[in-house]
PDB file of N, CA and C in Angstrom:
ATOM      1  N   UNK A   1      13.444  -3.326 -16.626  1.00  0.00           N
ATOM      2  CA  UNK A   1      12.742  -2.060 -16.635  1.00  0.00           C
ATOM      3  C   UNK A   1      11.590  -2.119 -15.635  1.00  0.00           C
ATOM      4  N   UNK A   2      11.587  -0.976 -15.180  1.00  0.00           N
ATOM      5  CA  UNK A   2      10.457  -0.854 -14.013  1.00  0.00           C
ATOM      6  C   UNK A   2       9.024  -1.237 -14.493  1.00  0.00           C
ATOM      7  N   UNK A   3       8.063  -1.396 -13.618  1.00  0.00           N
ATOM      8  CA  UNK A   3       6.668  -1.726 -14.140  1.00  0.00           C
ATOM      9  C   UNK A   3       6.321  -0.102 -14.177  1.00  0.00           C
ATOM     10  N   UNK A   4       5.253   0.589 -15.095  1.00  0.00           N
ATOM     11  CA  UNK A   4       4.550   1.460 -14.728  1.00  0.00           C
ATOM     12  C   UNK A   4       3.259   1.601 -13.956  1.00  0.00           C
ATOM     13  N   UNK A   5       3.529   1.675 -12.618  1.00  0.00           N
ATOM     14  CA  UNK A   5       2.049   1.790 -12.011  1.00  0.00           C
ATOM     15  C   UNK A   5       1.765   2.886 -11.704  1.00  0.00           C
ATOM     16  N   UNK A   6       0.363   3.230 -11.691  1.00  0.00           N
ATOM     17  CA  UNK A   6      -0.309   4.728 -11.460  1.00  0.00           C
ATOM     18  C   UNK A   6      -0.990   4.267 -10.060  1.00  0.00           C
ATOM     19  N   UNK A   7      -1.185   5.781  -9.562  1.00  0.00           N
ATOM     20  CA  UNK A   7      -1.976   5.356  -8.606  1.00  0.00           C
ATOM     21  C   UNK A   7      -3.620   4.957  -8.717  1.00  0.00           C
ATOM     22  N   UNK A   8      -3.915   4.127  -8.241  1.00  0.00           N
ATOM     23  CA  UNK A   8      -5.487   3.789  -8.192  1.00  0.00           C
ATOM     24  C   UNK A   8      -5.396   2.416  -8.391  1.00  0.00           C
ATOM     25  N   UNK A   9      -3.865   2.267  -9.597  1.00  0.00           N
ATOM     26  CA  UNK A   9      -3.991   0.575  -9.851  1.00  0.00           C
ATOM     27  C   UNK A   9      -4.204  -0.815  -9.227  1.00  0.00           C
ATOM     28  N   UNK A  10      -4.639  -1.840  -9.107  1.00  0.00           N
ATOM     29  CA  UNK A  10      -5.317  -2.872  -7.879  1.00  0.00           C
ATOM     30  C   UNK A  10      -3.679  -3.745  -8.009  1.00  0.00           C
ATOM     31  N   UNK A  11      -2.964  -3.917  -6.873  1.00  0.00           N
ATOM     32  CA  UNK A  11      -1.831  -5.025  -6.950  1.00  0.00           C
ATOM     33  C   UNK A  11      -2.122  -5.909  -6.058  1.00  0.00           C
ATOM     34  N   UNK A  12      -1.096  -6.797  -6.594  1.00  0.00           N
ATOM     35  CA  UNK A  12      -0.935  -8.340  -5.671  1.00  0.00           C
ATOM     36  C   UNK A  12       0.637  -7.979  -5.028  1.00  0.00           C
ATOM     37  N   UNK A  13       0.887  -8.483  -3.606  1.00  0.00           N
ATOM     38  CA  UNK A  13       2.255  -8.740  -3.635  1.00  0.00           C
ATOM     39  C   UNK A  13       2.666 -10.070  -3.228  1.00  0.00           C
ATOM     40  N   UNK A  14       3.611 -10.219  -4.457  1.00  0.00           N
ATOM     41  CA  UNK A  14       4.086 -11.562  -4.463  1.00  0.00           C
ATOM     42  C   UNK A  14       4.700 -12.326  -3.726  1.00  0.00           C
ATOM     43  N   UNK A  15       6.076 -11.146  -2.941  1.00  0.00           N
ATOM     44  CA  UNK A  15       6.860 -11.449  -1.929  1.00  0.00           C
ATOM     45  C   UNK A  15       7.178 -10.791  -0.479  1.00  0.00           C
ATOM     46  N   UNK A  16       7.681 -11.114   0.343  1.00  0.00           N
ATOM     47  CA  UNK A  16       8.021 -10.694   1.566  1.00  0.00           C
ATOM     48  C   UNK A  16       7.069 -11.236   2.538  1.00  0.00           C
ATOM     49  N   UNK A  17       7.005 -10.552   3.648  1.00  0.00           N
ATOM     50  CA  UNK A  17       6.097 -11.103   4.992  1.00  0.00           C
ATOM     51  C   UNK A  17       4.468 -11.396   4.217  1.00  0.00           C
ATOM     52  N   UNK A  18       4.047 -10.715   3.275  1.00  0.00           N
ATOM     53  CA  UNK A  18       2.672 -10.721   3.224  1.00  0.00           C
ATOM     54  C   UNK A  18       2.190 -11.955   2.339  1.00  0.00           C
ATOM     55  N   UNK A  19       3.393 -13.169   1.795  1.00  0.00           N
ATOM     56  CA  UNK A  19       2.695 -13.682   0.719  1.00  0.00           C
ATOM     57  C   UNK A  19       2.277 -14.753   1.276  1.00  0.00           C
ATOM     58  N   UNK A  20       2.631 -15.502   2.651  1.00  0.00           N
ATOM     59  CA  UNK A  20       1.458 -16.043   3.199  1.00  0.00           C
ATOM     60  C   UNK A  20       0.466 -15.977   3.508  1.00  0.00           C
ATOM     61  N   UNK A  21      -0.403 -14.290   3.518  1.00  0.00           N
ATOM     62  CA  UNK A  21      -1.809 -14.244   3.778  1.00  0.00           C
ATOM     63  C   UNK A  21      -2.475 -14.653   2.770  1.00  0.00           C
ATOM     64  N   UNK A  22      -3.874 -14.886   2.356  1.00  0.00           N
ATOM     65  CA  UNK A  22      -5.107 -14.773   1.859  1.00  0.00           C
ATOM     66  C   UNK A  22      -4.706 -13.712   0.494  1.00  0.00           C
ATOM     67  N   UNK A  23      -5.235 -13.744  -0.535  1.00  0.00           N
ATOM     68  CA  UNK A  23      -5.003 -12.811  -1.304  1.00  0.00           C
ATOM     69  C   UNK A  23      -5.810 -11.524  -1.092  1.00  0.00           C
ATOM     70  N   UNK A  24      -6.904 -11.859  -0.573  1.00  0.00           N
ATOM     71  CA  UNK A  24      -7.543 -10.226  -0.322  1.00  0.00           C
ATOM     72  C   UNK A  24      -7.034  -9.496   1.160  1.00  0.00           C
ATOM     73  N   UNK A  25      -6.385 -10.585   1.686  1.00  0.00           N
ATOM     74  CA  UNK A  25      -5.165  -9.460   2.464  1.00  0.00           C
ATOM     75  C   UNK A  25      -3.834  -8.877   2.302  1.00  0.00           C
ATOM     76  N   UNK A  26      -3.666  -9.615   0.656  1.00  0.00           N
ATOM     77  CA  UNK A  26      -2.042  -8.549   0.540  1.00  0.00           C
ATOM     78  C   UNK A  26      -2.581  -8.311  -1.531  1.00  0.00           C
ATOM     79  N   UNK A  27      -3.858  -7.883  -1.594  1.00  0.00           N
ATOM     80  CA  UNK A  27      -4.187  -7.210  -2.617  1.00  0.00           C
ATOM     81  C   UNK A  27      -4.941  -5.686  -1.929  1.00  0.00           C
ATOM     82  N   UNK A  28      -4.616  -5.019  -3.133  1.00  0.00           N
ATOM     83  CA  UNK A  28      -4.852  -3.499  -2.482  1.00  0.00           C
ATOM     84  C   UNK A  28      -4.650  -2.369  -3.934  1.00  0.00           C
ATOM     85  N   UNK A  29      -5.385  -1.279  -3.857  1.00  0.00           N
ATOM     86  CA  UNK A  29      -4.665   0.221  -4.917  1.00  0.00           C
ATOM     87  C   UNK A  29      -3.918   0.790  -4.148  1.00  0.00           C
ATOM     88  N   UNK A  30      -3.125   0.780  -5.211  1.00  0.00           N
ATOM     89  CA  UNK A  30      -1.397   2.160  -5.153  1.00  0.00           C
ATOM     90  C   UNK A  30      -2.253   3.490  -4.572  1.00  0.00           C
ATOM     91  N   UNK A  31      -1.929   3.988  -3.188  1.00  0.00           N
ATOM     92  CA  UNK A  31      -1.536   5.053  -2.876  1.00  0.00           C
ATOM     93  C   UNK A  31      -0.817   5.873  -3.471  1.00  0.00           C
ATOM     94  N   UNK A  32       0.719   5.549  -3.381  1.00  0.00           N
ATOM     95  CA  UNK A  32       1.671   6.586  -3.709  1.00  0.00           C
ATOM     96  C   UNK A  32       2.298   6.009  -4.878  1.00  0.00           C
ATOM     97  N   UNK A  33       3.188   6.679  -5.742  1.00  0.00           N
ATOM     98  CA  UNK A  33       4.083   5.998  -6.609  1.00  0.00           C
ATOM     99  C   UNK A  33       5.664   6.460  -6.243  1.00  0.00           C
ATOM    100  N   UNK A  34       6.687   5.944  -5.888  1.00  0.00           N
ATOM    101  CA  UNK A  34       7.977   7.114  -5.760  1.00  0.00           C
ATOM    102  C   UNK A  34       9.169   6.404  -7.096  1.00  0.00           C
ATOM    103  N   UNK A  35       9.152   6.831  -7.837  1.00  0.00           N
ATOM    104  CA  UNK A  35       9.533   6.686  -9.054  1.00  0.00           C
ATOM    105  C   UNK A  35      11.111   6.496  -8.732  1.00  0.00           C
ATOM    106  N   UNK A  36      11.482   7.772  -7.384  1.00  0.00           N
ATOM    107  CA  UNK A  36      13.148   7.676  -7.671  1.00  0.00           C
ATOM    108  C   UNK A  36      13.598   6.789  -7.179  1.00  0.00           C
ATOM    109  N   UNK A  37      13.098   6.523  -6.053  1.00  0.00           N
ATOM    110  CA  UNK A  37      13.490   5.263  -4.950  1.00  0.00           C
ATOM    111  C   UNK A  37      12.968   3.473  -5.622  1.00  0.00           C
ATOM    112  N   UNK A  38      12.172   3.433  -6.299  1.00  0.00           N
ATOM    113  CA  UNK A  38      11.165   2.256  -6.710  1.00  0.00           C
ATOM    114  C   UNK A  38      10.422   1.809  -6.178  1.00  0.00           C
ATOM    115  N   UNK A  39       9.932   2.273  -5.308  1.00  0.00           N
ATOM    116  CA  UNK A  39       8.528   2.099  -4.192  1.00  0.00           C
ATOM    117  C   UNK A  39       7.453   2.459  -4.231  1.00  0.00           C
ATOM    118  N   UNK A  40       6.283   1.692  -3.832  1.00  0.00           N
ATOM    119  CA  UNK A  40       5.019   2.169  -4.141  1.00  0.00           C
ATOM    120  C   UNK A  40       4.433   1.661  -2.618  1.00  0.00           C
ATOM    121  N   UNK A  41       3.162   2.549  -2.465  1.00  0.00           N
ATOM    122  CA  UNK A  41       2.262   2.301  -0.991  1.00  0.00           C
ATOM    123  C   UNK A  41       1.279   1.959  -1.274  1.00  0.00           C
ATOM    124  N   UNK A  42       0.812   0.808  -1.045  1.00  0.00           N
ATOM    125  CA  UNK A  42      -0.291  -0.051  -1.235  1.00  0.00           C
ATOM    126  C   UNK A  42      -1.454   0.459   0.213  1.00  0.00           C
ATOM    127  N   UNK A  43      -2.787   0.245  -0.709  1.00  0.00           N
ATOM    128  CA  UNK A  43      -3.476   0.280   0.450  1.00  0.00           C
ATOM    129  C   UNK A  43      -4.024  -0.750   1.456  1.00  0.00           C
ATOM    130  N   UNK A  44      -3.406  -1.035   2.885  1.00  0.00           N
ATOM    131  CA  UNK A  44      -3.542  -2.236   3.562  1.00  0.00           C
ATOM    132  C   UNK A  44      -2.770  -3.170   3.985  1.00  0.00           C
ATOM    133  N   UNK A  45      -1.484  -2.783   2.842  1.00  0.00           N
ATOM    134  CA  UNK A  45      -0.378  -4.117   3.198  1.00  0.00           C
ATOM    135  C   UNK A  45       0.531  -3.246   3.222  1.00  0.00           C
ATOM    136  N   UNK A  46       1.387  -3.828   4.432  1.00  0.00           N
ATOM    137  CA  UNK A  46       2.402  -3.443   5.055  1.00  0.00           C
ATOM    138  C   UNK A  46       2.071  -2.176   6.075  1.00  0.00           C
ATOM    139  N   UNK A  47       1.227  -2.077   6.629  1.00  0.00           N
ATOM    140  CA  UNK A  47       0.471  -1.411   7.625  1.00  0.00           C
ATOM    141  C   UNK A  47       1.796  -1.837   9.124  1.00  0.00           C
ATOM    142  N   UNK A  48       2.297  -0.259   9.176  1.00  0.00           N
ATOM    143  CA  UNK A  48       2.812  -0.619  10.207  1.00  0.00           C
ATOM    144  C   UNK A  48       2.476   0.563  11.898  1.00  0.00           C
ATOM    145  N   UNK A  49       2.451   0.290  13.430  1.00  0.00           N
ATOM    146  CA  UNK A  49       2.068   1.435  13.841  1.00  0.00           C
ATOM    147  C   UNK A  49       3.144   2.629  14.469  1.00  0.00           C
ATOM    148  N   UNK A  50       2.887   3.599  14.381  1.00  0.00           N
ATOM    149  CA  UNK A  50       3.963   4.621  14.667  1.00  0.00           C
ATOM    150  C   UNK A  50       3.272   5.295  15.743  1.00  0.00           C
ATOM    151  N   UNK A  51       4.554   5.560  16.955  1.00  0.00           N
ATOM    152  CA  UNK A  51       3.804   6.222  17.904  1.00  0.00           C
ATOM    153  C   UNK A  51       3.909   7.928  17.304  1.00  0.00           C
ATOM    154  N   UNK A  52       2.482   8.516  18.053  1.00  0.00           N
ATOM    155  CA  UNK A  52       2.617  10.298  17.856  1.00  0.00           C
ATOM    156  C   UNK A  52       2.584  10.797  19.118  1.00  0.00           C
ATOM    157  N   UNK A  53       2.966  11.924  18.863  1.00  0.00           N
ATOM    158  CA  UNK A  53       2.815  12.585  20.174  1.00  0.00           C
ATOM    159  C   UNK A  53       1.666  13.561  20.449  1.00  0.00           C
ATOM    160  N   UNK A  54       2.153  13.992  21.786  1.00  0.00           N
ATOM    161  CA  UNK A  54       0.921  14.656  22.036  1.00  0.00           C
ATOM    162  C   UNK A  54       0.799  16.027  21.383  1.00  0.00           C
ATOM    163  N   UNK A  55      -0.137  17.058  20.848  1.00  0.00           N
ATOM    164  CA  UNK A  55      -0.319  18.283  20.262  1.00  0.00           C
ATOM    165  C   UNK A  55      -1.220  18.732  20.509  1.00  0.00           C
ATOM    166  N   UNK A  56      -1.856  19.946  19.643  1.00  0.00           N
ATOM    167  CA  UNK A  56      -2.644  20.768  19.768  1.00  0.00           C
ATOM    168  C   UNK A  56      -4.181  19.660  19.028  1.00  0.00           C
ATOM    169  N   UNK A  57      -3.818  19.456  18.212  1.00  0.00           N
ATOM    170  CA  UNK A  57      -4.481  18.789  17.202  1.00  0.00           C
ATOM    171  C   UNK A  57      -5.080  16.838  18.067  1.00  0.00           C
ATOM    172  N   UNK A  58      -4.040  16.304  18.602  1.00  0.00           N
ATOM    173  CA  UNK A  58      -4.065  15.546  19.080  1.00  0.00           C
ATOM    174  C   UNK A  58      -3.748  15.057  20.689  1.00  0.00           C
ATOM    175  N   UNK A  59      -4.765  15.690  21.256  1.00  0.00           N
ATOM    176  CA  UNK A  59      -3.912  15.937  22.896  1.00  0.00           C
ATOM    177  C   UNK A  59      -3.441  14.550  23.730  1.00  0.00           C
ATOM    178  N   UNK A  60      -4.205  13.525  22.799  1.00  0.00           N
ATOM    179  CA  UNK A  60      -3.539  12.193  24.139  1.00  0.00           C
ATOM    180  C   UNK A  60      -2.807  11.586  23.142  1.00  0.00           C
ATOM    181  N   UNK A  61      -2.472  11.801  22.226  1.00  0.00           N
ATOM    182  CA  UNK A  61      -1.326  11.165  21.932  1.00  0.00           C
ATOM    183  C   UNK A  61      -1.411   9.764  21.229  1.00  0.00           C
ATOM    184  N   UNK A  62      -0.567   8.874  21.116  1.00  0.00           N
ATOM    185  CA  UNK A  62      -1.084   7.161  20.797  1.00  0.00           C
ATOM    186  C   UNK A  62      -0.205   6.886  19.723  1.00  0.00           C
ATOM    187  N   UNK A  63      -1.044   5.372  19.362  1.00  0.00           N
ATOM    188  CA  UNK A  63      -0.417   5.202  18.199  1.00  0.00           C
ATOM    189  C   UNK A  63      -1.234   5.443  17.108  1.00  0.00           C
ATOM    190  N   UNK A  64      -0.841   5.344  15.785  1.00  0.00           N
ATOM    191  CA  UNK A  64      -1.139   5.688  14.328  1.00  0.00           C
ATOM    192  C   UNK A  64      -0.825   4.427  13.719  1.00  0.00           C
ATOM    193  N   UNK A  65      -1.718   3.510  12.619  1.00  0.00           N
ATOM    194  CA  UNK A  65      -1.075   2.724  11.903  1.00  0.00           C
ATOM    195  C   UNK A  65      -1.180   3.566  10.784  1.00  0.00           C
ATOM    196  N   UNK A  66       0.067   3.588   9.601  1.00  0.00           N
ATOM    197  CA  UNK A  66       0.185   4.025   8.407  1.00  0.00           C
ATOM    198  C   UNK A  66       0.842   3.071   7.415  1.00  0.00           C
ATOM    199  N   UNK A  67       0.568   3.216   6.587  1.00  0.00           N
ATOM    200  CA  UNK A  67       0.794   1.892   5.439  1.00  0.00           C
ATOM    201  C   UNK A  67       2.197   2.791   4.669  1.00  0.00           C
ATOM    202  N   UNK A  68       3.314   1.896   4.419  1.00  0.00           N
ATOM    203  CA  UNK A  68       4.778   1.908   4.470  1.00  0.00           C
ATOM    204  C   UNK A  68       5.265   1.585   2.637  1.00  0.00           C
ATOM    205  N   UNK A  69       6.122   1.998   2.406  1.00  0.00           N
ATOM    206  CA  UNK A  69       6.105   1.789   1.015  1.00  0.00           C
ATOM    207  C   UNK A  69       6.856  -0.161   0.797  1.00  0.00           C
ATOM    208  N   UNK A  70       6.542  -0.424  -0.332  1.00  0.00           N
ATOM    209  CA  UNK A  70       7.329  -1.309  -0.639  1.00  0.00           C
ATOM    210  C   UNK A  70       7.923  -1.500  -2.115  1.00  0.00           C
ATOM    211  N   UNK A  71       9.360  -2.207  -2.055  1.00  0.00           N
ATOM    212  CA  UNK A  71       9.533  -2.114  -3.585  1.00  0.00           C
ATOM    213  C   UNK A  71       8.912  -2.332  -4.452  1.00  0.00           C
ATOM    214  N   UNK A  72       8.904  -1.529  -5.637  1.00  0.00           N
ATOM    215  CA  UNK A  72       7.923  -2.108  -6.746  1.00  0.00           C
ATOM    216  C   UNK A  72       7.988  -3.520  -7.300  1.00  0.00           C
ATOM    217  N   UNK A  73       9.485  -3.984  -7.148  1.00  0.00           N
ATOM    218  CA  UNK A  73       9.548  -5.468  -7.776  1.00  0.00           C
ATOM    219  C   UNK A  73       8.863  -6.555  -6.969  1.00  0.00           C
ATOM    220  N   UNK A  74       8.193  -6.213  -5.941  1.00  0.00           N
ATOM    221  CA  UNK A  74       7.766  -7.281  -4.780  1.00  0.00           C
ATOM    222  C   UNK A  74       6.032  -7.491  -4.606  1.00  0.00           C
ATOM    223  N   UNK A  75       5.626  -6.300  -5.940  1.00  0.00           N
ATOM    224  CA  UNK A  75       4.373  -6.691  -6.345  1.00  0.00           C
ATOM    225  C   UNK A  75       3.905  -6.312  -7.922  1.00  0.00           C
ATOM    226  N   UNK A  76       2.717  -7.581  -8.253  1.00  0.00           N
ATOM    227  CA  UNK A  76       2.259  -7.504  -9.458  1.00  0.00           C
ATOM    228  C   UNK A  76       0.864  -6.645  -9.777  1.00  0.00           C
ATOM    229  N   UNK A  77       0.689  -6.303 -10.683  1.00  0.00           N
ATOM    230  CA  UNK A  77      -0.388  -5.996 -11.379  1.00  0.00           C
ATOM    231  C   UNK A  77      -1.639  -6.677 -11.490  1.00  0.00           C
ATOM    232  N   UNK A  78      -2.182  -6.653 -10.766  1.00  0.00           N
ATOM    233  CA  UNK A  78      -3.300  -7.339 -11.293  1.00  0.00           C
ATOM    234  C   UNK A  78      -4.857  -6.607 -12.063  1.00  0.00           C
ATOM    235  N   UNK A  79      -4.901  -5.717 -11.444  1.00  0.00           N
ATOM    236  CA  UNK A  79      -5.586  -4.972 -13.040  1.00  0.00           C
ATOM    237  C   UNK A  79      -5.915  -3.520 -12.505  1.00  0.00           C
ATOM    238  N   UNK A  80      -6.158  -2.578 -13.539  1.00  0.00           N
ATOM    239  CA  UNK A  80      -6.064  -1.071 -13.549  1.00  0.00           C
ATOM    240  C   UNK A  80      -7.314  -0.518 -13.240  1.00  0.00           C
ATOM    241  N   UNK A  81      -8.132  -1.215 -13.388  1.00  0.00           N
ATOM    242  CA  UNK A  81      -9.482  -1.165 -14.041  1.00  0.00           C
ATOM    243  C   UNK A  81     -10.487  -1.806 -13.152  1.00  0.00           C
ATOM    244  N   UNK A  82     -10.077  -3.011 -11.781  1.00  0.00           N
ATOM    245  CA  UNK A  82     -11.214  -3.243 -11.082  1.00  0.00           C
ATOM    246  C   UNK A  82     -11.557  -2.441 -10.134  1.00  0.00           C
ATOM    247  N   UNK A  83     -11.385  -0.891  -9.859  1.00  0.00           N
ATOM    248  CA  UNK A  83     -12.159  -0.586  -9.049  1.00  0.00           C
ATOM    249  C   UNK A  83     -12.719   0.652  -9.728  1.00  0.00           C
ATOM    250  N   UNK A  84     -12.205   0.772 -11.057  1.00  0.00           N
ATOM    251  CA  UNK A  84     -13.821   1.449 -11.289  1.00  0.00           C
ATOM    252  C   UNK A  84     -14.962   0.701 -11.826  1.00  0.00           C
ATOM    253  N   UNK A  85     -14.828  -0.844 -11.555  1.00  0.00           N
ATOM    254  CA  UNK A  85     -16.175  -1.501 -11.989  1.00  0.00           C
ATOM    255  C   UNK A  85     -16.961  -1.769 -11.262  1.00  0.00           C
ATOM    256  N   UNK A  86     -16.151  -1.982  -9.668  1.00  0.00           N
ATOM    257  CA  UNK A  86     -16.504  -2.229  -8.465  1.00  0.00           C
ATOM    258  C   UNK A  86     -18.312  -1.838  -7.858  1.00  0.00           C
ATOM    259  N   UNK A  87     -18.057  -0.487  -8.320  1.00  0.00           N
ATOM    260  CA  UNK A  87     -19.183   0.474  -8.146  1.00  0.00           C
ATOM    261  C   UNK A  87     -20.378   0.270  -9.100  1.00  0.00           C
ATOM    262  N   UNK A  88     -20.287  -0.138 -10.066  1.00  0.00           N
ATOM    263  CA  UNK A  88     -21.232  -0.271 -11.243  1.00  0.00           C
ATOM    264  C   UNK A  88     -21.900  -1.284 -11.043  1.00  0.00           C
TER     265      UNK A  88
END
């Protein structure tokens, strides 16, 4: 059964490219949750860059890094609750 994560929650990920960093480089809060697919977007890990183009909004164009979903089974929980203590 799936884990339930909400967004805001603080994770670890356990596996893939990121579990050789440092833990405060592949710990982060859930962005997104996508329930149908089993993926969640962490903030910080798995940061990948996408080129944009040029627009109205953005006239020269470049790249963008945006943070990418990953399966939910490929990270843990580590608590719900440390970043609203953070502040206190």
């Amino acid at each position: 059964m799936a884990q339930r994560l909400k967004r805001g929650d603080v994770v670890v990920v356990i596996t893939g490219d990121s579990r050789h960093l440092p833990d405060d480089k592949r710990t982060g809060a859930v962005l997104h949750v996508d329930r149908k697919k089993d993926r969640v977007t962490v903030e910080g890990v798995n940061v990948r860059k996408a080129a944009q183009k040029r627009s109205a909004q953005n006239p020269q164009g470049g790249f963008v890094e945006k943070e990418c979903p990953i399966h939910i089974s490929n990270v843990m929980l580590k608590s719900r609750f440390d970043m609203k203590f953070e502040d206190a």
